[in-house]
PDB file of N, CA and C in Angstrom:
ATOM      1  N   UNK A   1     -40.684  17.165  12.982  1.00  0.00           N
ATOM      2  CA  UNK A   1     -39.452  17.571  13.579  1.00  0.00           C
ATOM      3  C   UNK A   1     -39.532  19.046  14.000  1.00  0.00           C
ATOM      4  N   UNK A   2     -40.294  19.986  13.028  1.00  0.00           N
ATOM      5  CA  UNK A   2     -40.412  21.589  13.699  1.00  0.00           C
ATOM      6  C   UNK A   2     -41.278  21.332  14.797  1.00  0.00           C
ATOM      7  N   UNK A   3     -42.015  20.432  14.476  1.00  0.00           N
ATOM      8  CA  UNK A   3     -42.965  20.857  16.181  1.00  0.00           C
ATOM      9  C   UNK A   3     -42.255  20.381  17.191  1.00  0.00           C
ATOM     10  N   UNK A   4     -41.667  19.501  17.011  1.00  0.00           N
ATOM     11  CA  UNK A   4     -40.445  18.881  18.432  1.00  0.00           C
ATOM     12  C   UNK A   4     -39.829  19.725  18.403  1.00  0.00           C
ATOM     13  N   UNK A   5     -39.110  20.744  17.790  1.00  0.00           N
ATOM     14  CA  UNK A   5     -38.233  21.736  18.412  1.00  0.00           C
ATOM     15  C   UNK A   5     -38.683  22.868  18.444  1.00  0.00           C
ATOM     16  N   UNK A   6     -39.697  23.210  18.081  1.00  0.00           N
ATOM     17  CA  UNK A   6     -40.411  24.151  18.696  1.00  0.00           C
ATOM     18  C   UNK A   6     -41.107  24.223  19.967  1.00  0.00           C
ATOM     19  N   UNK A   7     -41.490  22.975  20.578  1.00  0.00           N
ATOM     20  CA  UNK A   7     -42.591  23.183  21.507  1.00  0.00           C
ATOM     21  C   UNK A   7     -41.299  23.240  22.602  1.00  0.00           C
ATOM     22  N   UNK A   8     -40.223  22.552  22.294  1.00  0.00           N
ATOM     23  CA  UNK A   8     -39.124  22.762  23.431  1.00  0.00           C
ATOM     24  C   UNK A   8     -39.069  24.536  23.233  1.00  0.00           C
ATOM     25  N   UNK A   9     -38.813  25.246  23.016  1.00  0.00           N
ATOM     26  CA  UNK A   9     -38.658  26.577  22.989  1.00  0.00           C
ATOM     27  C   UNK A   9     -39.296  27.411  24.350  1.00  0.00           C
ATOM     28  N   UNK A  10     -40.717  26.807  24.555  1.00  0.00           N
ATOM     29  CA  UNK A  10     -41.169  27.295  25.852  1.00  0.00           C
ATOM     30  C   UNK A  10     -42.144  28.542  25.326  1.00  0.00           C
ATOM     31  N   UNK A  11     -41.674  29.813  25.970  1.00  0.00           N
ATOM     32  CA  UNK A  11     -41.794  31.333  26.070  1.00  0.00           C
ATOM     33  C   UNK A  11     -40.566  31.970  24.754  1.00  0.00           C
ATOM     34  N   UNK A  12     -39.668  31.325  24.381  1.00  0.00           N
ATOM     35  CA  UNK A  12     -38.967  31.904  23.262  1.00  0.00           C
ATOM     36  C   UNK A  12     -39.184  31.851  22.348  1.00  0.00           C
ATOM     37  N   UNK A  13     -40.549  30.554  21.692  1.00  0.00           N
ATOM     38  CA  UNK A  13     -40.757  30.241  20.182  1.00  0.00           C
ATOM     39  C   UNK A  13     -41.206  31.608  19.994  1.00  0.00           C
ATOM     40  N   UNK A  14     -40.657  31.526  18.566  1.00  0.00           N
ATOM     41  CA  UNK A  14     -40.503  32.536  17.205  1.00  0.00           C
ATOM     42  C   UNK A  14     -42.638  32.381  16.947  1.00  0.00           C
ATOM     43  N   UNK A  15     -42.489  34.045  16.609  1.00  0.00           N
ATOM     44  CA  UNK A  15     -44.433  33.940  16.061  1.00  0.00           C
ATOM     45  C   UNK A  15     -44.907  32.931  15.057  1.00  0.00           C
ATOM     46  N   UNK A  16     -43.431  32.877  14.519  1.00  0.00           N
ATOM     47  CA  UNK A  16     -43.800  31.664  13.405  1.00  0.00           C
ATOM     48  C   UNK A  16     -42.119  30.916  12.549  1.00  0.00           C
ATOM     49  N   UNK A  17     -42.699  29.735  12.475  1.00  0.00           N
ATOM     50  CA  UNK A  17     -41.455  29.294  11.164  1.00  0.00           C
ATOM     51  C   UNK A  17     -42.071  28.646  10.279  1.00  0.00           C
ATOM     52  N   UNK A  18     -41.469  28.765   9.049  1.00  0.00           N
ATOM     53  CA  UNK A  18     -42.020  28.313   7.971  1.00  0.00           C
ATOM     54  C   UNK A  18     -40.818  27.089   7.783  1.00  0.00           C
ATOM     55  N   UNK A  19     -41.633  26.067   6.959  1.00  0.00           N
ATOM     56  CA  UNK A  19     -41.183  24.803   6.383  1.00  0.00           C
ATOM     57  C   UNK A  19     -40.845  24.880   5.436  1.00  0.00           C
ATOM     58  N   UNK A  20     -40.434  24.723   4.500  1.00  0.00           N
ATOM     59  CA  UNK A  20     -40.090  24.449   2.822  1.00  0.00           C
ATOM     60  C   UNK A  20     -39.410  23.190   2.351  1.00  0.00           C
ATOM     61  N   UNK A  21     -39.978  22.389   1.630  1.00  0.00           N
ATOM     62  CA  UNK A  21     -38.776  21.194   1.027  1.00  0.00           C
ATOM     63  C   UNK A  21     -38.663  21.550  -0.263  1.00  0.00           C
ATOM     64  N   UNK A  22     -37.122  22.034  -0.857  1.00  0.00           N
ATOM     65  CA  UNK A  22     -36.872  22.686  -2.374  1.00  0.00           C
ATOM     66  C   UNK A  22     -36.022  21.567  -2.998  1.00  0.00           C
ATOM     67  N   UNK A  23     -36.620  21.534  -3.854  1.00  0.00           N
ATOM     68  CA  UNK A  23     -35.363  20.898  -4.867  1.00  0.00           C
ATOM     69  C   UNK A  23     -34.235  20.847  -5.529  1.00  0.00           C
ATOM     70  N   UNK A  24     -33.005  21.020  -5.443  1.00  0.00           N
ATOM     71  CA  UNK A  24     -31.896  21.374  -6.516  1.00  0.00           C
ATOM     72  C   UNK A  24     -30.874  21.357  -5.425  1.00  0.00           C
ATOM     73  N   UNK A  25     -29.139  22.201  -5.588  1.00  0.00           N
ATOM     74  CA  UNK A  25     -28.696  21.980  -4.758  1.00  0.00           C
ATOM     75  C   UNK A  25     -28.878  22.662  -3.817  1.00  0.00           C
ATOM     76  N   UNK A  26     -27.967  21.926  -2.166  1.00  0.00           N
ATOM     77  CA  UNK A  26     -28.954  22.569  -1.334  1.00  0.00           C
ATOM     78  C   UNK A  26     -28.341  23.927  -0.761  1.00  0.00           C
ATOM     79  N   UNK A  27     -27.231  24.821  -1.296  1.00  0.00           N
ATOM     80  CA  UNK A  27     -27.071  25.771  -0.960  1.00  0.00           C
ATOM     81  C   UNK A  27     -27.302  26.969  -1.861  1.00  0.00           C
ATOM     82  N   UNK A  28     -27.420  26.229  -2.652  1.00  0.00           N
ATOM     83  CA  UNK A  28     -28.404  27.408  -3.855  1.00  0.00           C
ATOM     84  C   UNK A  28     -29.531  27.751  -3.168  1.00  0.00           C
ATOM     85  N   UNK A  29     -30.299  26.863  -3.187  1.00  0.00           N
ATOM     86  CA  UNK A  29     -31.498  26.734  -2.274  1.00  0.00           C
ATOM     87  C   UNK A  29     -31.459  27.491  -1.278  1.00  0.00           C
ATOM     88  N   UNK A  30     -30.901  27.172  -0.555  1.00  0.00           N
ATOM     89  CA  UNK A  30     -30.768  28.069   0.560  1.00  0.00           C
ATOM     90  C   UNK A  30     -30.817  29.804   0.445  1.00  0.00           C
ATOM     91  N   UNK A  31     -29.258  30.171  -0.201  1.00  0.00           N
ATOM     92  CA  UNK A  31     -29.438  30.933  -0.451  1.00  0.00           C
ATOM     93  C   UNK A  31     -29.914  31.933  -1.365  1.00  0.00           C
ATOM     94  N   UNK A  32     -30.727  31.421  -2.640  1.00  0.00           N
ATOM     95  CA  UNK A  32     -31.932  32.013  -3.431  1.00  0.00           C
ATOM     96  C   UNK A  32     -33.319  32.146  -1.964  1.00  0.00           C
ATOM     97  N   UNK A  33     -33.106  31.278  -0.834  1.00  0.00           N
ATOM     98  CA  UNK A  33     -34.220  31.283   0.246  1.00  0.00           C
ATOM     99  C   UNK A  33     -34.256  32.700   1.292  1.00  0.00           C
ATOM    100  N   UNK A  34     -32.985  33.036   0.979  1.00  0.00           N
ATOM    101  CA  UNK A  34     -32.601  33.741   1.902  1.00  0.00           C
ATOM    102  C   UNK A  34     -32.654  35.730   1.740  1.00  0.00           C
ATOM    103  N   UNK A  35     -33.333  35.572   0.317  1.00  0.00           N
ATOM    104  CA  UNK A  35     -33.390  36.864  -0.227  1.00  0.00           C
ATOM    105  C   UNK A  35     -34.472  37.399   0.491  1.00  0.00           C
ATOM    106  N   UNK A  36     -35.615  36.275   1.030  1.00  0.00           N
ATOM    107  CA  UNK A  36     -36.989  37.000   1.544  1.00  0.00           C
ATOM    108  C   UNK A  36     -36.890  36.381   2.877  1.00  0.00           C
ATOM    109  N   UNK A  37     -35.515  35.881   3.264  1.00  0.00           N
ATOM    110  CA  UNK A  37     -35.847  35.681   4.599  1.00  0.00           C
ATOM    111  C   UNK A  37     -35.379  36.185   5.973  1.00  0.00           C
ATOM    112  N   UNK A  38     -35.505  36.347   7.366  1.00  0.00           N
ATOM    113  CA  UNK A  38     -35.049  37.245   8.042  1.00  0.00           C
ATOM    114  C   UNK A  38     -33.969  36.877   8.949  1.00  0.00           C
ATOM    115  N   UNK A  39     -33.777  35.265   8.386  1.00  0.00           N
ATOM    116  CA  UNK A  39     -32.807  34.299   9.424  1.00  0.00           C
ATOM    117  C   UNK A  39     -32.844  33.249   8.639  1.00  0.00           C
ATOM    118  N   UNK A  40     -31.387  32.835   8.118  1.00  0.00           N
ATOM    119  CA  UNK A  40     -30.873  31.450   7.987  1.00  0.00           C
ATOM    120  C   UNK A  40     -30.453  30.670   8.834  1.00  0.00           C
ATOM    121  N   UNK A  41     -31.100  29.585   9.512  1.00  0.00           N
ATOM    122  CA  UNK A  41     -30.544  28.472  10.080  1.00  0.00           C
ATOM    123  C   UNK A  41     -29.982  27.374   9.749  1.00  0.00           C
ATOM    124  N   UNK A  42     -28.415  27.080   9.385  1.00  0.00           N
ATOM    125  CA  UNK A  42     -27.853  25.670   9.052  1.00  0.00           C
ATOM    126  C   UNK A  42     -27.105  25.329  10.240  1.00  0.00           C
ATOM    127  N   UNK A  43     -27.241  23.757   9.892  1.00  0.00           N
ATOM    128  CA  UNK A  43     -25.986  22.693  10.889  1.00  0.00           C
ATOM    129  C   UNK A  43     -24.450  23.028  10.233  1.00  0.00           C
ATOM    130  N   UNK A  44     -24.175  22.776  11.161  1.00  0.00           N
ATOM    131  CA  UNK A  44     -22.049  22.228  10.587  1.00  0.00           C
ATOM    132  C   UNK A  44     -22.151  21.222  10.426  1.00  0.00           C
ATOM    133  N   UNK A  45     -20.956  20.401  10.261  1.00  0.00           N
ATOM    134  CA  UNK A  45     -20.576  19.319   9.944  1.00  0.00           C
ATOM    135  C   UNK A  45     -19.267  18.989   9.915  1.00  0.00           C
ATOM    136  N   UNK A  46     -18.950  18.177  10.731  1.00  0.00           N
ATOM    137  CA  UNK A  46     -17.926  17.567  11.237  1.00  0.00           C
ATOM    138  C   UNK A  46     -17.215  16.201  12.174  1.00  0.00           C
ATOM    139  N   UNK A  47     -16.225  15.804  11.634  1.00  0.00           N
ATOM    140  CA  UNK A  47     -16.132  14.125  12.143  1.00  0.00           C
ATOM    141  C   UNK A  47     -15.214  14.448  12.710  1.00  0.00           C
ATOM    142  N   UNK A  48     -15.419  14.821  13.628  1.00  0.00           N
ATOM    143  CA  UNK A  48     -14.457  14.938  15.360  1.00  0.00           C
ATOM    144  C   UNK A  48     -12.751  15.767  15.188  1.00  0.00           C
ATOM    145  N   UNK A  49     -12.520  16.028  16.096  1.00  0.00           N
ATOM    146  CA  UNK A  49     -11.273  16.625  16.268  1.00  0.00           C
ATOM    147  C   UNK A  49     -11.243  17.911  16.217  1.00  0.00           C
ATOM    148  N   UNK A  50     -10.340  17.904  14.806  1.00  0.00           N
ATOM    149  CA  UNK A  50     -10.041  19.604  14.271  1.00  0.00           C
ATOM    150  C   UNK A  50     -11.262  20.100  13.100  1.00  0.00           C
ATOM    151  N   UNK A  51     -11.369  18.636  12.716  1.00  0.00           N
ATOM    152  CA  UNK A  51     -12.982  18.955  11.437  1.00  0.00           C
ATOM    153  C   UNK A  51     -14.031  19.430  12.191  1.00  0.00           C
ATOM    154  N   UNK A  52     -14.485  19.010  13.848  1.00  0.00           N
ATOM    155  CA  UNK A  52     -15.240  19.490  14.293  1.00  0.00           C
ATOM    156  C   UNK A  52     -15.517  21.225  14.242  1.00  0.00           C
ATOM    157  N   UNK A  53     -13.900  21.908  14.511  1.00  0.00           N
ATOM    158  CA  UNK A  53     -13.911  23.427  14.402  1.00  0.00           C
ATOM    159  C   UNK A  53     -14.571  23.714  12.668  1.00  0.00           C
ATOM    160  N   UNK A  54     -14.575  23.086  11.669  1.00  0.00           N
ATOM    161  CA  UNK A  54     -14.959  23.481  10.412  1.00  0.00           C
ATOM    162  C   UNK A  54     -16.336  23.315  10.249  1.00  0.00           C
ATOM    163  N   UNK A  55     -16.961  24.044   9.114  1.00  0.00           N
ATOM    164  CA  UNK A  55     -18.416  23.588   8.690  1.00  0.00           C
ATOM    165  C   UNK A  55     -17.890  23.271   7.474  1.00  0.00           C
ATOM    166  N   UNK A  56     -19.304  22.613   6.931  1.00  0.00           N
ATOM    167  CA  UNK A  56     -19.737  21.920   5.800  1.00  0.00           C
ATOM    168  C   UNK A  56     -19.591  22.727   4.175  1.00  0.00           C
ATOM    169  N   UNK A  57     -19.467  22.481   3.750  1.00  0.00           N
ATOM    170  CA  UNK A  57     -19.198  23.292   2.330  1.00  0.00           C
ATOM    171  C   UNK A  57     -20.642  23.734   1.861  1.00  0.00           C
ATOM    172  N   UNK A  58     -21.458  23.348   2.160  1.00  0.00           N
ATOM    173  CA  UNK A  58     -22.518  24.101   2.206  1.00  0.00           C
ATOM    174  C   UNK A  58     -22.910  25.138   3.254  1.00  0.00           C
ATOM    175  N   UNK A  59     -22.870  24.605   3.911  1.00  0.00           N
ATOM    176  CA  UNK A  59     -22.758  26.109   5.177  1.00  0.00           C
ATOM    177  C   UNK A  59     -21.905  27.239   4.988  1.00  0.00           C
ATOM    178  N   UNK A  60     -20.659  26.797   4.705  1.00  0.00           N
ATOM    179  CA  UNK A  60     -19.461  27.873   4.397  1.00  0.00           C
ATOM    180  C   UNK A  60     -20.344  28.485   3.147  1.00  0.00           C
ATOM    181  N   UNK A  61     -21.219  28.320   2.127  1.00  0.00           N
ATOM    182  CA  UNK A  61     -21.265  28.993   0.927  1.00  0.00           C
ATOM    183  C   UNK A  61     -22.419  29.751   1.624  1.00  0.00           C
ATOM    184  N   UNK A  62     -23.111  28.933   2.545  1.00  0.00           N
ATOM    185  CA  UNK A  62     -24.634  29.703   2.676  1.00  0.00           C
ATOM    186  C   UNK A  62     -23.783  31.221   3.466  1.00  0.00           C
ATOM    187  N   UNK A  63     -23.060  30.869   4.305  1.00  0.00           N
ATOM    188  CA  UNK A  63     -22.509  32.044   4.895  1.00  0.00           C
ATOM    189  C   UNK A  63     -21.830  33.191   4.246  1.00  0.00           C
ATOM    190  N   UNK A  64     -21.365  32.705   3.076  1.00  0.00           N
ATOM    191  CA  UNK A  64     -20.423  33.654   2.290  1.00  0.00           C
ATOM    192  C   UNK A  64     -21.434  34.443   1.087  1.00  0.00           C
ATOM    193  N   UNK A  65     -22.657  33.685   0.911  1.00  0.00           N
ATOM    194  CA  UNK A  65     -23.207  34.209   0.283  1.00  0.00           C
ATOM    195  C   UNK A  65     -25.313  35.006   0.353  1.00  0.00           C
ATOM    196  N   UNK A  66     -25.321  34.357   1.776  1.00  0.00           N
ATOM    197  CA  UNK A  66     -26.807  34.752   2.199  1.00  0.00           C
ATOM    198  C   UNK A  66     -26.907  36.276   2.007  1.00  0.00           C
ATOM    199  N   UNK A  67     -28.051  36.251   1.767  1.00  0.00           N
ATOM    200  CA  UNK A  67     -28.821  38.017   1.734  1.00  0.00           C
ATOM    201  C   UNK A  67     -29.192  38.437   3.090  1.00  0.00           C
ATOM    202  N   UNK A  68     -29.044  37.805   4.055  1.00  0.00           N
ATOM    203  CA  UNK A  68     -29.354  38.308   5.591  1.00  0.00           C
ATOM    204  C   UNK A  68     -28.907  37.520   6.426  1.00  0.00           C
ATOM    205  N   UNK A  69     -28.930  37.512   7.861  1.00  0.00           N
ATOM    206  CA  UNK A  69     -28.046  36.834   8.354  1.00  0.00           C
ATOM    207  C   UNK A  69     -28.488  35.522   8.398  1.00  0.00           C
ATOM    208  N   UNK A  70     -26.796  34.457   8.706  1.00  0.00           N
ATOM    209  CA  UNK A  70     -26.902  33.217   9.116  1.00  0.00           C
ATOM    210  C   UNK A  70     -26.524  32.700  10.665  1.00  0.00           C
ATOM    211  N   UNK A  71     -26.883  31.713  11.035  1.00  0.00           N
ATOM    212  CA  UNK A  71     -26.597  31.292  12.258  1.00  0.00           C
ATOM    213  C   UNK A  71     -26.271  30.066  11.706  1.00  0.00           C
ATOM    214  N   UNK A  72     -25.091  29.457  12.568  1.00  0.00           N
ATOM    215  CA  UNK A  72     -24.488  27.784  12.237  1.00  0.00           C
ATOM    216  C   UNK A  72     -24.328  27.340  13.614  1.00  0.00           C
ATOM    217  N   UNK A  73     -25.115  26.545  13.269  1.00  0.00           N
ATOM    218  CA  UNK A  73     -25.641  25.320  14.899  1.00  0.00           C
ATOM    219  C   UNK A  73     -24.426  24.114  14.674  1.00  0.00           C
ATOM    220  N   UNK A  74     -23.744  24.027  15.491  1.00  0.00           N
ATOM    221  CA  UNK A  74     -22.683  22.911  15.638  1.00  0.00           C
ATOM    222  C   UNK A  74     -23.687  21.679  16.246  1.00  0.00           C
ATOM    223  N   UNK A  75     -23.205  20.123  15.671  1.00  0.00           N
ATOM    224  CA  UNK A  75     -23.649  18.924  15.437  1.00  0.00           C
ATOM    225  C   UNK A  75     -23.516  18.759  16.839  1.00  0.00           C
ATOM    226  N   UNK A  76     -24.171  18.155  17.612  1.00  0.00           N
ATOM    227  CA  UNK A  76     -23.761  17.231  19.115  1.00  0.00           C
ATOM    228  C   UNK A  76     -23.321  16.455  18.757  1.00  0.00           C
ATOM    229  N   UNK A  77     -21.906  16.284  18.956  1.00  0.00           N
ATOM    230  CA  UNK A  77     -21.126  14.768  18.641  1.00  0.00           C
ATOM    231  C   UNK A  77     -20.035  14.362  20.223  1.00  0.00           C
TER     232      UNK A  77
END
């Protein structure tokens, strides 16, 4: 899946991304990930309407609590 969205990138891919699959929950995770990292990337989550404007309760924590910045990619729905 990183190489499918990477090779779409073109001339913009990043020098590098790293993979990780961690265990436990996943915004702990995240953000214990985020102490050495230079960019958090999470999805939202949302089932149409007005939930669409909200993210995920994990996203909301990764955001409230990351060590550097986050970016939140809204779902194509």
């Amino acid at each position: 899946m990183t190489q499918k969205v990477t090779s779409q990138l073109g001339r913009s891919q990043p020098p590098s991304v790293t993979v990780q699959a961690i265990p436990g929950y996943p915004a702990k995770a995240l953000i214990d990930a985020s102490r050495d990292a230079d960019l958090v990337v999470v999805g939202s989550r949302g089932a149409g309407g007005f939930a669409r404007l909200l993210v995920g309760s994990v996203s909301s924590q990764v955001v409230q609590h990351a060590h550097c910045p986050v970016v939140v990619v809204p779902s194509e729905k």
